[in-house]
Protein backbone atom coordinates (compact mmCIF):
# COMPACT_ATOMS: atom_id res chain seq x y z
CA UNK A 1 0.00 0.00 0.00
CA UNK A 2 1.78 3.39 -0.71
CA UNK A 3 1.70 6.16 1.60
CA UNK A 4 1.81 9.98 1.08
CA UNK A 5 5.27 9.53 1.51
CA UNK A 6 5.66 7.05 -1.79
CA UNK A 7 2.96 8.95 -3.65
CA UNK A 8 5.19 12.38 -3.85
CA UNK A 9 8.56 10.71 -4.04
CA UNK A 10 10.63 11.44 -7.05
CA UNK A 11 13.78 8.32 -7.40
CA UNK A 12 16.18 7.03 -9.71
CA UNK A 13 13.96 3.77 -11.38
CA UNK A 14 15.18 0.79 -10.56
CA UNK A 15 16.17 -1.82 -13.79
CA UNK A 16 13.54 -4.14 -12.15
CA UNK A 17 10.49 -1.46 -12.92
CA UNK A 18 11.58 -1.17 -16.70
CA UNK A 19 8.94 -3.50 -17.69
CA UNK A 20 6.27 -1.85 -15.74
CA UNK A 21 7.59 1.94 -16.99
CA UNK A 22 7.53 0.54 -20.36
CA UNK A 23 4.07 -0.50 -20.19
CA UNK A 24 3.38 3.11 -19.21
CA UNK A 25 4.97 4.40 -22.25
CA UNK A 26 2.48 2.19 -24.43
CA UNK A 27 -0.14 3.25 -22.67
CA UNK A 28 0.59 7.18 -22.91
CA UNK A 29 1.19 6.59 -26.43
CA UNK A 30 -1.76 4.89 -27.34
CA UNK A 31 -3.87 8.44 -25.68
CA UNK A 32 -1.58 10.30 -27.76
CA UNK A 33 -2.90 8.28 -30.47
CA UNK A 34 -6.67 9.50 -30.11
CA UNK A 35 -5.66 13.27 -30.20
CA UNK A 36 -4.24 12.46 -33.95
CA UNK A 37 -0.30 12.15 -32.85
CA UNK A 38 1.22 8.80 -33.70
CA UNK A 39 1.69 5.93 -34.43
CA UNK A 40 4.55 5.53 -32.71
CA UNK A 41 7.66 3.20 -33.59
CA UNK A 42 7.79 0.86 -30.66
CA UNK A 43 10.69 -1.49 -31.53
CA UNK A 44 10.66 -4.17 -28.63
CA UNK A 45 14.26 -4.56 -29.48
CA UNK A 46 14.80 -1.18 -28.58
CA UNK A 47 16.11 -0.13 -24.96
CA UNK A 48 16.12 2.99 -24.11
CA UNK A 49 15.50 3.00 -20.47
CA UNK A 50 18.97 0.97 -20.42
CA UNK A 51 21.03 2.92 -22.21
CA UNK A 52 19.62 6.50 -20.84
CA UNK A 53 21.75 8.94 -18.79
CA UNK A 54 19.06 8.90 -16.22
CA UNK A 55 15.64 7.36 -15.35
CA UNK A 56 13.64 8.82 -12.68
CA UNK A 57 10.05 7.52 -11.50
CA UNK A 58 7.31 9.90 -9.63
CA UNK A 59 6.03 7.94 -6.89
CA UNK A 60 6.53 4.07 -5.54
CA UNK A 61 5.16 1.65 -7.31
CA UNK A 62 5.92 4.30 -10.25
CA UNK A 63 2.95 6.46 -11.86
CA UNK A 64 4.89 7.91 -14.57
CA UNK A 65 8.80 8.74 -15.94
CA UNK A 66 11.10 11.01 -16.83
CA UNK A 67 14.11 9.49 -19.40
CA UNK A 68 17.28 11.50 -19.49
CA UNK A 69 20.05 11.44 -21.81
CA UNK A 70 23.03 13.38 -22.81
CA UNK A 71 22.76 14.76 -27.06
CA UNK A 72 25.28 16.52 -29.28
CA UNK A 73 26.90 16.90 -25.10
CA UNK A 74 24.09 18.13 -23.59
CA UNK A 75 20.98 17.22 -21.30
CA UNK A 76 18.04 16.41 -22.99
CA UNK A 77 14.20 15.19 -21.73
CA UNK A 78 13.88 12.16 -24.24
CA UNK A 79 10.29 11.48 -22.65
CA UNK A 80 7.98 12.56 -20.15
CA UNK A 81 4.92 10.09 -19.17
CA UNK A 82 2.48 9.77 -16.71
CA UNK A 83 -0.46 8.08 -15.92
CA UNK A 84 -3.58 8.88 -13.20
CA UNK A 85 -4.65 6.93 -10.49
C-alpha cells in the first residue's frame, strides 16, 4: 500500500520497474494516439531506459517517468509520461 510519503517521491527507477515503466509508455502513447499524434515506432528490441543517462520515476510503485540522456553533449528530456490513479 503506498503512503503519502511514496505517492510524492521522485527516485532514480530501478532496472527491475523497466517492464512496468515501459508499459506506461504504451499506454501514454496509445492516448496520444486519439488526439491524432502517432503511431509511434515501438521497436521491442529497442532499450532505451537501459542505455539513458538517467531514469527517474514519480512515486513508488511508479505512476509515470522522466528518461534523461546526454545529445550533441548536452541534457536532454527524451520522454515525459504519466499516468492517473
Amino acid at each position: 500500500m503506498s503512503t503519502a510519503a511514496n505517492r510524492n517521491q521522485i527516485r532514480e527507477a530501478r532496472r527491475d520497474e523497466y517492464e512496468q515503466l515501459r508499459s506506461i509508455e504504451l499506454a501514454a502513447d496509445s492516448l496520444f494516439e486519439t488526439v491524432g499524434i502517432g503511431p509511434f515506432d515501438n521497436d521491442d528490441s529497442e532499450n532505451h531506459l537501459s542505455s539513458a543517462a538517467l531514469v527517474l520515476v514519480a512515486s513508488d510503485p511508479p505512476l509515470g517517468f522522466i528518461i534523461l540522456d546526454i545529445v550533441d553533449g548536452l541534457p536532454n528530456i527524451l520522454a515525459a509520461l504519466g499516468a492517473a490513479r
